[in-house]
Protein backbone atom coordinates (compact mmCIF):
# COMPACT_ATOMS: atom_id res chain seq x y z
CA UNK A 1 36.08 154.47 39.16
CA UNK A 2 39.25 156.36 38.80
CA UNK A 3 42.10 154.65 36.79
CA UNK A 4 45.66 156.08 37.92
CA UNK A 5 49.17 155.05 36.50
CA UNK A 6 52.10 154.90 38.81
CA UNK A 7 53.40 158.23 37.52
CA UNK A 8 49.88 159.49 38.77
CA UNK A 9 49.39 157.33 42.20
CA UNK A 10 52.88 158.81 43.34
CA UNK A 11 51.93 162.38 42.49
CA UNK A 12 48.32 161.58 44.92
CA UNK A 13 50.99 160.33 47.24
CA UNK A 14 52.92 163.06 47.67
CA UNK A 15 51.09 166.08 47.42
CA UNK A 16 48.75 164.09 49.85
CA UNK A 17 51.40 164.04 52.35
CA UNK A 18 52.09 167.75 51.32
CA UNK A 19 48.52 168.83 52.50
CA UNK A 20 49.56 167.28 56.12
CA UNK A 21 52.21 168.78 56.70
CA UNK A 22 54.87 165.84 56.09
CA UNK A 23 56.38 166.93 53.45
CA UNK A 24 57.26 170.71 52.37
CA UNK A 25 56.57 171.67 48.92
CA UNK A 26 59.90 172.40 48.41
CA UNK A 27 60.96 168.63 48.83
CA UNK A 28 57.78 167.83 46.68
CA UNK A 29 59.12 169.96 43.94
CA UNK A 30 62.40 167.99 44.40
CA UNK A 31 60.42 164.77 44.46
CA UNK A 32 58.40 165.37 40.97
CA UNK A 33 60.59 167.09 39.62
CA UNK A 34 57.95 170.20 38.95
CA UNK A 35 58.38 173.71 39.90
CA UNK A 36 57.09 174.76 43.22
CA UNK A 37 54.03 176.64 41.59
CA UNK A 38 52.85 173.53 39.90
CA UNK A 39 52.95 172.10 43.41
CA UNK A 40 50.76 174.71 45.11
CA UNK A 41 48.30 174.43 41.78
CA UNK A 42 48.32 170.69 42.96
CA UNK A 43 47.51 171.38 46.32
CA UNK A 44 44.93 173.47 45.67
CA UNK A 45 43.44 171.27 42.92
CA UNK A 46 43.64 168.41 45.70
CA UNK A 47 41.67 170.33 48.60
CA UNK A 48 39.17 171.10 45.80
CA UNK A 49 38.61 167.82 43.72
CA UNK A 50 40.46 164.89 45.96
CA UNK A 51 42.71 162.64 43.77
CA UNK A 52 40.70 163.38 40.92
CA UNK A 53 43.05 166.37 39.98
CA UNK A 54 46.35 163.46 38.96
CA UNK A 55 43.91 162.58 36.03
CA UNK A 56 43.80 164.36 32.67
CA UNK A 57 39.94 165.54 31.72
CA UNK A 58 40.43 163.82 28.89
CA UNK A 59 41.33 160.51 29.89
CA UNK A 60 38.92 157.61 28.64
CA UNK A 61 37.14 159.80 26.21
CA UNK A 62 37.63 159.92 21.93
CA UNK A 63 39.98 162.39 20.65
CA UNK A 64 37.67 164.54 19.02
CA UNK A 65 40.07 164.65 15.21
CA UNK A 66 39.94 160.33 15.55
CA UNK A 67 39.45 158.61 12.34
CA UNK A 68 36.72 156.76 11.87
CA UNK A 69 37.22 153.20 12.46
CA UNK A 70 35.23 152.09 9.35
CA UNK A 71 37.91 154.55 7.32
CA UNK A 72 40.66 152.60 8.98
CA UNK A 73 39.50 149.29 7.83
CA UNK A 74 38.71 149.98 4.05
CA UNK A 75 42.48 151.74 3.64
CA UNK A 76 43.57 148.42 5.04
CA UNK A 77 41.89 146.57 2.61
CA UNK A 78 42.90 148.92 -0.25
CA UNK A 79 46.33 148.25 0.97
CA UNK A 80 46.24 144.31 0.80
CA UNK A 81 43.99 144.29 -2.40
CA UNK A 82 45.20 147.25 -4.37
CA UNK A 83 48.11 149.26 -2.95
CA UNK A 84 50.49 146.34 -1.73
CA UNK A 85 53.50 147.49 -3.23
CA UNK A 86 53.59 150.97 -2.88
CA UNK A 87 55.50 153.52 -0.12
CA UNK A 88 53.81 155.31 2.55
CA UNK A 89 54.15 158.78 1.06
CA UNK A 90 52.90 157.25 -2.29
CA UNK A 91 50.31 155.47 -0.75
CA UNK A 92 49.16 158.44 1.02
CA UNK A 93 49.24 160.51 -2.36
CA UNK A 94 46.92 157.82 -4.07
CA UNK A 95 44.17 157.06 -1.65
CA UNK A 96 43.62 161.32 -1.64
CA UNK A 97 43.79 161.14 -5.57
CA UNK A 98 41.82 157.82 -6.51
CA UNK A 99 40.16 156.96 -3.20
CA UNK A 100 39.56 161.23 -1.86
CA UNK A 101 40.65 159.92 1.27
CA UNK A 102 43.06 162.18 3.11
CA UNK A 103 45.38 160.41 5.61
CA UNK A 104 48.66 161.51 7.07
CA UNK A 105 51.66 159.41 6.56
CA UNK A 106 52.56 158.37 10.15
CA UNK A 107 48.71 157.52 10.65
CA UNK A 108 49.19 154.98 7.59
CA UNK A 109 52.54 153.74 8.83
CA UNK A 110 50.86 152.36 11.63
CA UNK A 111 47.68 150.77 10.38
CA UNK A 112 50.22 149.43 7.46
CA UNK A 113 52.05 147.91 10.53
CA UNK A 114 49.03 146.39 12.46
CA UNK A 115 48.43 144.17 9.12
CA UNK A 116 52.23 143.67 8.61
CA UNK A 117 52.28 145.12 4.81
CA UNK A 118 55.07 148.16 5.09
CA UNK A 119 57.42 148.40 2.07
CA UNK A 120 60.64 148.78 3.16
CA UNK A 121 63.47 150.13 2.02
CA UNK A 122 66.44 148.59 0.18
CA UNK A 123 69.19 148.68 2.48
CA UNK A 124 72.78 147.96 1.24
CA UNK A 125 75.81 148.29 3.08
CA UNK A 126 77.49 151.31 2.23
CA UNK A 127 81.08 152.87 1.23
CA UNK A 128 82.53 156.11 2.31
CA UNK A 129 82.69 157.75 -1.40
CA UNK A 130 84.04 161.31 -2.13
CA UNK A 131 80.94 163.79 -2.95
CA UNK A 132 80.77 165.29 -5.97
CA UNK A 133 78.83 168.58 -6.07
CA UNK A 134 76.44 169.00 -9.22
CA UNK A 135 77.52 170.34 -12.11
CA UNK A 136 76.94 174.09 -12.19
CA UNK A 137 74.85 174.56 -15.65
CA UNK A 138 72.55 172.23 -17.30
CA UNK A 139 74.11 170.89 -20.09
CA UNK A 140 77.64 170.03 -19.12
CA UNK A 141 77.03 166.88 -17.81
CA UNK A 142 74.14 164.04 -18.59
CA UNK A 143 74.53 161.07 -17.31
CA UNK A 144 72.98 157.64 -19.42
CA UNK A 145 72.23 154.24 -18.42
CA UNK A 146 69.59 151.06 -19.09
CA UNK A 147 67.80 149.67 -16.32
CA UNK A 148 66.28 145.55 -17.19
CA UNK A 149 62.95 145.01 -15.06
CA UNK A 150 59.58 143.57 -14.75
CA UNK A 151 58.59 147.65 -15.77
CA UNK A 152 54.74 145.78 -16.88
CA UNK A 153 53.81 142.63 -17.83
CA UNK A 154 55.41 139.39 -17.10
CA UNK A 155 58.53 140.22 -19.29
CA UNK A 156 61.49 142.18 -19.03
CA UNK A 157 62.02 145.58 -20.54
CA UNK A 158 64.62 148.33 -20.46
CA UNK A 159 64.32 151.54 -19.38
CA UNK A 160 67.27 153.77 -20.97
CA UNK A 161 67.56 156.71 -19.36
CA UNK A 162 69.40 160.28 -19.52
CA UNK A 163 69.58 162.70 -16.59
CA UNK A 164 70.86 166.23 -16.34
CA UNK A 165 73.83 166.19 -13.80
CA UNK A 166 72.62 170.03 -12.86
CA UNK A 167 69.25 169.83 -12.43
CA UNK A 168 68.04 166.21 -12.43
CA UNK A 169 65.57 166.54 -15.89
CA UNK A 170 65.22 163.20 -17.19
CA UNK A 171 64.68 162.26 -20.83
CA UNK A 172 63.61 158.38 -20.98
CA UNK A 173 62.35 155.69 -23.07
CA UNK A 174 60.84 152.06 -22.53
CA UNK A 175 62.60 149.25 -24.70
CA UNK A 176 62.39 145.37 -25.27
CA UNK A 177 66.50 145.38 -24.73
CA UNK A 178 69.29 148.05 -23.36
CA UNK A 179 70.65 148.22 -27.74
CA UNK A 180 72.41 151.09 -29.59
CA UNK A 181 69.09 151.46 -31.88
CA UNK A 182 67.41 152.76 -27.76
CA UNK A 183 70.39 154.58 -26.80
CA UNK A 184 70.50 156.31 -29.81
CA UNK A 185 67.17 156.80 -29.88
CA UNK A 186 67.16 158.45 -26.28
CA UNK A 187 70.05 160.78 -27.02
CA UNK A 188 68.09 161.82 -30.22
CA UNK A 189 65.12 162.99 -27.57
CA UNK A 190 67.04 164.59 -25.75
CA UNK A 191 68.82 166.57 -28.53
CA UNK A 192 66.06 167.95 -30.26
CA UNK A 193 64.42 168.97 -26.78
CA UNK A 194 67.33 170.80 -25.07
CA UNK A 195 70.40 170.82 -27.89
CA UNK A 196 73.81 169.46 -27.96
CA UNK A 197 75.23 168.72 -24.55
CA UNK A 198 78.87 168.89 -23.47
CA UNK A 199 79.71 165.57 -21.78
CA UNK A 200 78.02 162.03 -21.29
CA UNK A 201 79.03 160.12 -18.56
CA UNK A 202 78.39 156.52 -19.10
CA UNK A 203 79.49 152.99 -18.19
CA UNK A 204 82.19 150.72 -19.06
CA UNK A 205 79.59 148.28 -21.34
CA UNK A 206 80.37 147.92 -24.80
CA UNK A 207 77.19 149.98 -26.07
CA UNK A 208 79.02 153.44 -25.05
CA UNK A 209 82.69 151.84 -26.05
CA UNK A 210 83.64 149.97 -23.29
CA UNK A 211 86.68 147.10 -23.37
CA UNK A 212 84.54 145.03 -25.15
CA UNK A 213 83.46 147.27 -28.26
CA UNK A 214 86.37 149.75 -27.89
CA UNK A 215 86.97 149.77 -31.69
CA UNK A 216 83.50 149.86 -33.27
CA UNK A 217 81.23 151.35 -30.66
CA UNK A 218 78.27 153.13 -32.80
CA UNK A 219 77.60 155.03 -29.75
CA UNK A 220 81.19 156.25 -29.64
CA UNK A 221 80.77 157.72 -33.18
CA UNK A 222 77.80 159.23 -32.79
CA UNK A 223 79.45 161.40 -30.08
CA UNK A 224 82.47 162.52 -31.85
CA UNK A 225 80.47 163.30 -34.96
CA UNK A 226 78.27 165.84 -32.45
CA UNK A 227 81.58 167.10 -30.39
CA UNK A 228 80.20 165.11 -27.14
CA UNK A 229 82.91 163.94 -24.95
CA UNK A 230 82.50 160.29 -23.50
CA UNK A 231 83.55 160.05 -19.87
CA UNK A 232 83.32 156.47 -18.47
CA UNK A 233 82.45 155.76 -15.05
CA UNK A 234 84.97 153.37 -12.68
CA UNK A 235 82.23 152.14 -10.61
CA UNK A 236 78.07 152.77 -10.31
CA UNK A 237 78.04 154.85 -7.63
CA UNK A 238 80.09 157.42 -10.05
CA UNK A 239 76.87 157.81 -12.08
CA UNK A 240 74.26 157.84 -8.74
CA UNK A 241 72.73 160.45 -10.00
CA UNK A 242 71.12 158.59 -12.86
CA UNK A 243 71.35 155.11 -10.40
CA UNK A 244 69.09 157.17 -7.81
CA UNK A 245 66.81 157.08 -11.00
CA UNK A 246 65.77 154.29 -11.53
CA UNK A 247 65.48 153.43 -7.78
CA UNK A 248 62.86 156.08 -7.94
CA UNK A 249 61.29 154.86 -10.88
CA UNK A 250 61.02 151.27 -9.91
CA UNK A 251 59.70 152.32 -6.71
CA UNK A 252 57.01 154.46 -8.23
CA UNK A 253 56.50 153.88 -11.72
CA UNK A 254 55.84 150.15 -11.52
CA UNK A 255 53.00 150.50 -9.19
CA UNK A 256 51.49 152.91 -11.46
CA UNK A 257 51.85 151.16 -14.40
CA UNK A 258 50.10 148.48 -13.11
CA UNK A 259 47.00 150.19 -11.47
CA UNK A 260 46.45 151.72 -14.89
CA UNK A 261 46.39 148.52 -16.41
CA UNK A 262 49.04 148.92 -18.51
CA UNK A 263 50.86 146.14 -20.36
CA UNK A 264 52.58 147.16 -23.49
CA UNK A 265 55.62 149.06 -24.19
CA UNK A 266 53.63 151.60 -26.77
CA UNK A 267 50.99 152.40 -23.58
CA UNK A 268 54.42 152.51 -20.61
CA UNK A 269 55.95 155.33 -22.87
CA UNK A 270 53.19 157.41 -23.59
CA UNK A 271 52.31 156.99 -19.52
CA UNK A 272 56.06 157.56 -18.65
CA UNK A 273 56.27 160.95 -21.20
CA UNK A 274 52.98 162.74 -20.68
CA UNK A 275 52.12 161.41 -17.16
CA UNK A 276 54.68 160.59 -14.57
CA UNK A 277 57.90 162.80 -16.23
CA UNK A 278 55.48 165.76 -15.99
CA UNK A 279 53.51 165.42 -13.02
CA UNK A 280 55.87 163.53 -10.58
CA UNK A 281 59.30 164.05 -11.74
CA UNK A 282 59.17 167.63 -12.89
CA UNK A 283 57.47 168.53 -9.38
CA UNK A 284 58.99 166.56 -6.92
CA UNK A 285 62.36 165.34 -8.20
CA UNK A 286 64.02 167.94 -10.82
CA UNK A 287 65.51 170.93 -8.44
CA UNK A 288 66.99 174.10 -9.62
CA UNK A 289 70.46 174.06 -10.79
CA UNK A 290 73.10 176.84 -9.63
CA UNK A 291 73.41 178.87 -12.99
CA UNK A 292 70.10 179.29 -14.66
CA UNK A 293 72.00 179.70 -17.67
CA UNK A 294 72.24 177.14 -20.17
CA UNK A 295 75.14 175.12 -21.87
CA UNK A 296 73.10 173.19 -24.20
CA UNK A 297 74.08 174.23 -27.90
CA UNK A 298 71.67 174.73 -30.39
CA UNK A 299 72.01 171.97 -33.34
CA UNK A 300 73.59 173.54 -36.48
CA UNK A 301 71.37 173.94 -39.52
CA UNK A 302 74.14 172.09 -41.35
CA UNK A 303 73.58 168.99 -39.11
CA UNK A 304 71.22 166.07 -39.89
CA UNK A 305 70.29 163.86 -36.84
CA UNK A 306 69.30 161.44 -39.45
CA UNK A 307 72.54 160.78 -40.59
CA UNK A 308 74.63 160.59 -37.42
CA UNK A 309 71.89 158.96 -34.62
CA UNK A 310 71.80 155.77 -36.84
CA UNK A 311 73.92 152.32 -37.44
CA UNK A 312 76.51 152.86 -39.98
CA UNK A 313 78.20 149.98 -41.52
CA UNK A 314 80.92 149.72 -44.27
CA UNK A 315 81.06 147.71 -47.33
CA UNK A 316 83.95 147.31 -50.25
CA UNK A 317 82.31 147.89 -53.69
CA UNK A 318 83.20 145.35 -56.22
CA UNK A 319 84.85 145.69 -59.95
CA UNK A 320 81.53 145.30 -61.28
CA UNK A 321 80.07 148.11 -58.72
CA UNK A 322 78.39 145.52 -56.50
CA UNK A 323 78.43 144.93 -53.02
CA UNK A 324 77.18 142.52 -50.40
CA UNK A 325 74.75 143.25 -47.13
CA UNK A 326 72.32 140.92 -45.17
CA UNK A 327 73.65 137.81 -47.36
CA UNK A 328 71.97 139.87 -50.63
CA UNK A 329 73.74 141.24 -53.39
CA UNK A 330 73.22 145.13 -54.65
CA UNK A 331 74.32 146.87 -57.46
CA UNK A 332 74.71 150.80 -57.86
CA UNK A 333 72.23 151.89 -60.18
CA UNK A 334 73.37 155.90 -59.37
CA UNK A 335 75.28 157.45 -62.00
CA UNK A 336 78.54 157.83 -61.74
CA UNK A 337 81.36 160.03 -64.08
CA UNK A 338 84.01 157.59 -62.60
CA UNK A 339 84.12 154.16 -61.01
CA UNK A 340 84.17 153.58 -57.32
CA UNK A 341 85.35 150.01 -57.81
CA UNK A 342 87.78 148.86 -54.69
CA UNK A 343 86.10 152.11 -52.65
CA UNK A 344 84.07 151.63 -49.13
CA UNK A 345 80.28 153.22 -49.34
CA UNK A 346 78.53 153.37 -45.74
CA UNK A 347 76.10 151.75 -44.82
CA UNK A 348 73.00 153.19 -42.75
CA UNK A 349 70.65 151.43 -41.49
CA UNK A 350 66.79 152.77 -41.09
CA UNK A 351 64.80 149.84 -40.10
CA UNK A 352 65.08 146.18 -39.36
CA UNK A 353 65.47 145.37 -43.00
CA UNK A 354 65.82 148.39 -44.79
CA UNK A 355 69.08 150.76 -45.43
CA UNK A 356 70.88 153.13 -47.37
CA UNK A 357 74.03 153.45 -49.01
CA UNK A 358 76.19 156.81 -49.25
CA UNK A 359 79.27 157.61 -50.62
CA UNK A 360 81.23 161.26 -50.26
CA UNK A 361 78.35 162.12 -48.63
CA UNK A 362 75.74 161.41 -51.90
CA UNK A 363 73.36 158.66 -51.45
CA UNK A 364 72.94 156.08 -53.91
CA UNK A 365 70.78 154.43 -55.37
CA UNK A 366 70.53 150.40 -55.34
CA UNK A 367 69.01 147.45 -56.55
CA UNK A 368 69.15 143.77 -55.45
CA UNK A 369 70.65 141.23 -58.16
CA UNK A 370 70.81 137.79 -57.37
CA UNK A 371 74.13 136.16 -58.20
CA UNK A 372 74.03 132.81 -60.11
CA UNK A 373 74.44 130.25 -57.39
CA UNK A 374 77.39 127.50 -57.51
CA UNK A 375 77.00 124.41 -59.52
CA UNK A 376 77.27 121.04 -57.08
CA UNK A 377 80.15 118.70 -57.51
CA UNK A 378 77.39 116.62 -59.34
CA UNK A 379 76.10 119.11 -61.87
CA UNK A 380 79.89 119.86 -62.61
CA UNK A 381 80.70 116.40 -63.38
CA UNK A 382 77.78 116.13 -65.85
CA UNK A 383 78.66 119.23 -67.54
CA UNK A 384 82.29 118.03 -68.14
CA UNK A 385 80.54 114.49 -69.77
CA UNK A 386 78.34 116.55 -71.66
CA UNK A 387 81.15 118.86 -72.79
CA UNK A 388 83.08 115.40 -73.76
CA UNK A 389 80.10 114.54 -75.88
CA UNK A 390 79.69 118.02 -77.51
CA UNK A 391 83.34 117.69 -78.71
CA UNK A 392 82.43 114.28 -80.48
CA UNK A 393 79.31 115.24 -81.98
CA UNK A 394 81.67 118.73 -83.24
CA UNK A 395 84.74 115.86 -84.67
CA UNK A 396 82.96 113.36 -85.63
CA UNK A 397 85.30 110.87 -84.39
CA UNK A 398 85.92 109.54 -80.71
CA UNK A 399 89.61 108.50 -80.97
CA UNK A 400 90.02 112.30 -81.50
CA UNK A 401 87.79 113.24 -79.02
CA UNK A 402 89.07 110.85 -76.98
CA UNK A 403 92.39 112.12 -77.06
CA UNK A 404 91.75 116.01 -77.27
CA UNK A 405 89.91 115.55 -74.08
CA UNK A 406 91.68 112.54 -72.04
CA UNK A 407 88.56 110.74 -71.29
CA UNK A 408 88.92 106.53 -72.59
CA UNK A 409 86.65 105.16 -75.59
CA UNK A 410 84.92 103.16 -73.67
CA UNK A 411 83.71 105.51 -71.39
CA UNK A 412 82.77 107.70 -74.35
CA UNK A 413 80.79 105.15 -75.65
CA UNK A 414 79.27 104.18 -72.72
CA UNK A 415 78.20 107.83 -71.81
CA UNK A 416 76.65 107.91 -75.74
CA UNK A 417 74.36 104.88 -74.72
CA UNK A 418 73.26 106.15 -71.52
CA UNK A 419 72.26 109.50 -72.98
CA UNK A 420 70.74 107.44 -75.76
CA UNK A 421 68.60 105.60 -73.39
CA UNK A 422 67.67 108.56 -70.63
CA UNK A 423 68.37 111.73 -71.75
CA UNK A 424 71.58 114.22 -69.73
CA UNK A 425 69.87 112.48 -66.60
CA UNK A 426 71.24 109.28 -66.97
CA UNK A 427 74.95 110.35 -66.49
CA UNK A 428 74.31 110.97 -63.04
CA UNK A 429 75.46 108.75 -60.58
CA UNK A 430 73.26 106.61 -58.71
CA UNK A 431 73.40 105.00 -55.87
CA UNK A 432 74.52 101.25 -56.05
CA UNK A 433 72.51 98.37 -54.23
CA UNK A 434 74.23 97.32 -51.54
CA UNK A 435 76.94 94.31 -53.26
CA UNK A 436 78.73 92.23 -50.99
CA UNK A 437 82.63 93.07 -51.55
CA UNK A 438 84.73 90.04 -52.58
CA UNK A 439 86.78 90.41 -49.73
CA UNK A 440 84.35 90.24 -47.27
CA UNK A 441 83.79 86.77 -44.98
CA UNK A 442 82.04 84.30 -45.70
CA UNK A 443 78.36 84.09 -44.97
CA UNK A 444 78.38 81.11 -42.78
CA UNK A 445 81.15 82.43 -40.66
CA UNK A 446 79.54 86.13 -40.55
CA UNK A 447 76.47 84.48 -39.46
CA UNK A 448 78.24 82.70 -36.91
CA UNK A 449 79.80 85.63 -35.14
CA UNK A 450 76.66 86.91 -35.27
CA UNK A 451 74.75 84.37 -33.44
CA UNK A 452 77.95 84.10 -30.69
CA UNK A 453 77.65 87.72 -30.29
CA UNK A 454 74.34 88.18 -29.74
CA UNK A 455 74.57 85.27 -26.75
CA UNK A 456 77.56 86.69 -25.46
CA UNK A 457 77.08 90.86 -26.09
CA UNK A 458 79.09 91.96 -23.25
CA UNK A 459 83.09 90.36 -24.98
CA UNK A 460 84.59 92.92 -26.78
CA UNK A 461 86.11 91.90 -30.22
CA UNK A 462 89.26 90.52 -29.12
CA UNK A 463 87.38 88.19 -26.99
CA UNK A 464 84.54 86.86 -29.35
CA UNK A 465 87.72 85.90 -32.26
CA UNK A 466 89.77 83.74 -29.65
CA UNK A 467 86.30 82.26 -28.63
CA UNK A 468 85.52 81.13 -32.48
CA UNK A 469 88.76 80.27 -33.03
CA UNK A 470 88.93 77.78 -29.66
CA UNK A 471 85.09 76.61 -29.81
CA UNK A 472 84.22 76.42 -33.47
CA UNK A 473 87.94 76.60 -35.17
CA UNK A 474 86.72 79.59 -37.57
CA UNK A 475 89.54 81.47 -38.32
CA UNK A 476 88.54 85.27 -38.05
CA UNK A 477 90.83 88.12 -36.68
CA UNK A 478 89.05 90.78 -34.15
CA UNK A 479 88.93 93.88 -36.81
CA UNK A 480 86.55 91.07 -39.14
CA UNK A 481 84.47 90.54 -36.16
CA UNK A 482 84.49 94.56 -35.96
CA UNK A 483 83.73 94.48 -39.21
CA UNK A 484 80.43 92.27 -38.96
CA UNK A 485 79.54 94.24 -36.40
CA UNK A 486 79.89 97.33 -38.43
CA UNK A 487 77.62 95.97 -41.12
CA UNK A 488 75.08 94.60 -38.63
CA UNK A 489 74.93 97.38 -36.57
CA UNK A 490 76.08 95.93 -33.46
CA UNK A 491 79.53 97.55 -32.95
CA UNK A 492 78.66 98.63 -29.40
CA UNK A 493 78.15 96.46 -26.32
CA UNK A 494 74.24 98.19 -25.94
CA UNK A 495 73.62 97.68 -29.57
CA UNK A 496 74.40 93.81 -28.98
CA UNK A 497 72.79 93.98 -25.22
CA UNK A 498 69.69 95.30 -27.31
CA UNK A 499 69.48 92.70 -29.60
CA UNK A 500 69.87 90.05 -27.27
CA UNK A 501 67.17 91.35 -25.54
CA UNK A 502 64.09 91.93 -28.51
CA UNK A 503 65.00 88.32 -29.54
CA UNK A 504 64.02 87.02 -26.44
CA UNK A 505 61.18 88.69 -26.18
CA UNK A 506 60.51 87.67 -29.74
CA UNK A 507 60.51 84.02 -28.93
């Protein structure tokens, strides 16, 4: 049984009509739009074979470089179970690594697409931008940012990175948060590696001495103290280079991360440094940069990373050559020829918790005093009685203390007895019972309102006195009904409503 196309039934047709002299090969050539040797092979082929000749030798039978179907289904499986969130190209790259199975890239794009798992692309609509070439040299140019994501784990983490303008090398560092102890800490790297670069082209955020932090930006300092120039970026796509980044990273990196198990930030860096920077990025990514030569200074021997790449604070010593940090008090145990009273020291900061403090460039040495806390309003009061008593026991006579000091007789006296009877204590105050003032209403007419209240909880004040007054002729204005209210705790309609309610319950 020969299966023909229509491509292949009108090629039977006509060469068929060629071989009876219908048709000339000239107009067959016209008709197929073949050259008129490939119609004479056709004729030929056709007087030999029949209509066998319009159908390839190969037609129903295996290519012979097929991949197994078996092969076919375990990659598909890999992909749903293992590899679901990884490209084609790095898919490809894996199976051949992990798996030693050796697939091409189209033949994986369509068995990704028979099970519907393809990773696609982000696609955002885009600008027309000016290019800007790459800078000639490495070192002239490095361009810094932090990049928040699910990097491992179910938490967030930062990934500050720096990237060479020229060349694309990447220095870069997992953190908890995008802070000025990581960016610091990143620029650091990258300074000891290579040396002093030229430029850093950064953001607007505060970190790097944005709008927000223009004043005080420890970033900011850091650079002038090392002669780097801060250029800030009007928009991210001025610092793609570094963008582009991290949409590599996230693309690759997280996948790998997680097929290695890896789900701490100690474990991600040492991965990141000795893994992926050296045997992805270095490969595939970093390119060659138009001058080989370098711009990257060498540090001077004169310069100490130690005290520039760290948070510097400033603090006002004190007459007595004290100072306060963290809510603690220090004192300057250093010796000194003359006083630094009324004189700012800097403050650098090594740890969470620790620092030290430098002045003209000499670090001191501190110690933590604590400084004798305030006395309460209470423990002044009895110090001023005591004081009172001190004088009379020194004169031997209250009038005169009485008078020296301005306090009455009788409240001498009475202080005497109550030390007498419990000790420096006793001329504390304490808290009266609760004594019902002499102004207040009467008890049958507060219990009254009470009572009418708590029947009618929804009249305001105004309401319940003109009631009392009408009903039971007691006299009571609305700020005493306020005031029973007050004392009762009923001064709002769903204290009353509440009231109401547990008493009927109650009965």
């Amino acid at each position: 049984m020969i299966v023909m196309d229509s491509k292949a039934q009108l090629t039977v047709d006509i060469i068929a009509k060629v071989v009876e002299g219908r048709i000339t090969i000239a107009n067959a050539a016209k008709l197929l739009s073949k050259s008129r040797r490939t119609i004479e092979r056709y004729v030929k082929r056709y007087q030999e074979v029949g209509i066998q000749f319009a159908v390839h030798a190969n037609s129903g039978k295996s290519p012979s470089n097929k991949t197994p179907t078996s092969i076919k289904k375990s990659v598909q499986t890999l992909i749903k179970e293992k590899y679901f969130d990884l490209n084609l190209l790095h898919l490809a790259e894996q199976l051949e690594v992990n798996e030693n199975i050796s697939v091409k890239r189209e033949t994986l794009r369509g068995w990704a697409h028979d099970i519907h798992h393809v990773k696609r692309a982000k696609r955002r609509p885009g600008k027309v931008r000016k290019r800007r070439e790459r800078m000639e040299s490495p070192g002239l140019m490095m361009q810094m940012d932090g990049s928040p994501h699910r990097w491992f784990g179910d938490k967030k983490h930062c990934l500050i990175a720096m990237i060479d303008d020229a060349n694309s090398e990447v220095h870069a560092e997992f953190f908890p948060s995008e802070t000025t102890v990581g960016c610091l800490k990143v620029m650091r790297d990258c300074i000891e590696t290579k040396g002093v670069f030229k430029t850093l082209y950064v953001d607007r955020a505060g970190i790097f001495g944005g709008p927000k932090r223009c004043n005080f930006s420890q970033m900011q300092r850091a650079c002038e103290e090392l002669g780097i120039e801060i250029i800030f970026a009007n928009s991210p796509q001025g610092k793609g280079r570094v963008e582009r980044a991290f949409d590599t990273f996230q693309d690759r990196l997280v996948p790998e991360l997680r097929l290695n198990n890896i789900k701490d930030i100690a474990s991600a860096n040492a991965y990141l440094k000795h893994v992926f920077i050296p045997q992805f990025w270095q490969s595939r990514i970093q390119v060659k940069s138009k001058h080989q030569a370098s711009e990257f200074m060498p540090l001077s021997k004169y310069t100490n990373l130690d005290d520039i790449c760290v948070i510097k604070d400033h603090r006002k010593i004190r007459n007595d050559h004290t100072f306060s940090y963290g809510n603690k008090f220090y004192l300057i145990d250093s010796p000194l020829k003359h006083s630094i009273a009324n004189q700012k020291i800097e403050i650098r900061k090594t740890s969470k918790n620790g620092f030290t403090a430098h002045f003209a460039g000499r670090k001191l040495k501190v110690s933590e005093v604590s400084e004798p806390s305030k006395l309460a309003t209470e423990d002044l009061a009895v110090q001023k009685k005591l004081e009172v008593l001190a004088l009379v026991e020194k004169l031997g006579n209250v009038s005169e203390a009485s008078r020296q000091s301005g306090v009455s007789r009788d409240t001498i006296y009475r202080h005497l007895k109550l030390v007498k009877q419990g000790g420096a204590d006793a001329l504390k105050r304490h808290e009266t019972p609760s004594i019902r003032h002499k102004n207040c209403v009467d008890m049958a007419i507060e219990k009254a309102v009470i009572e009418f209240s708590i029947e009618h909880p929804h009249l305001g004040q105004q309401k319940v006195s003109m009631k009392l007054t009408e009903a039971l002729a007691i006299d009571i204005s609305p700020n005493g009904v306020r005031s029973v209210w007050l004392r009762n705790n009923m001064n709002t309609t769903a204290l009353r409503v509440e009231r109401s309610q547990s008493l009927q319950k109650s009965a």
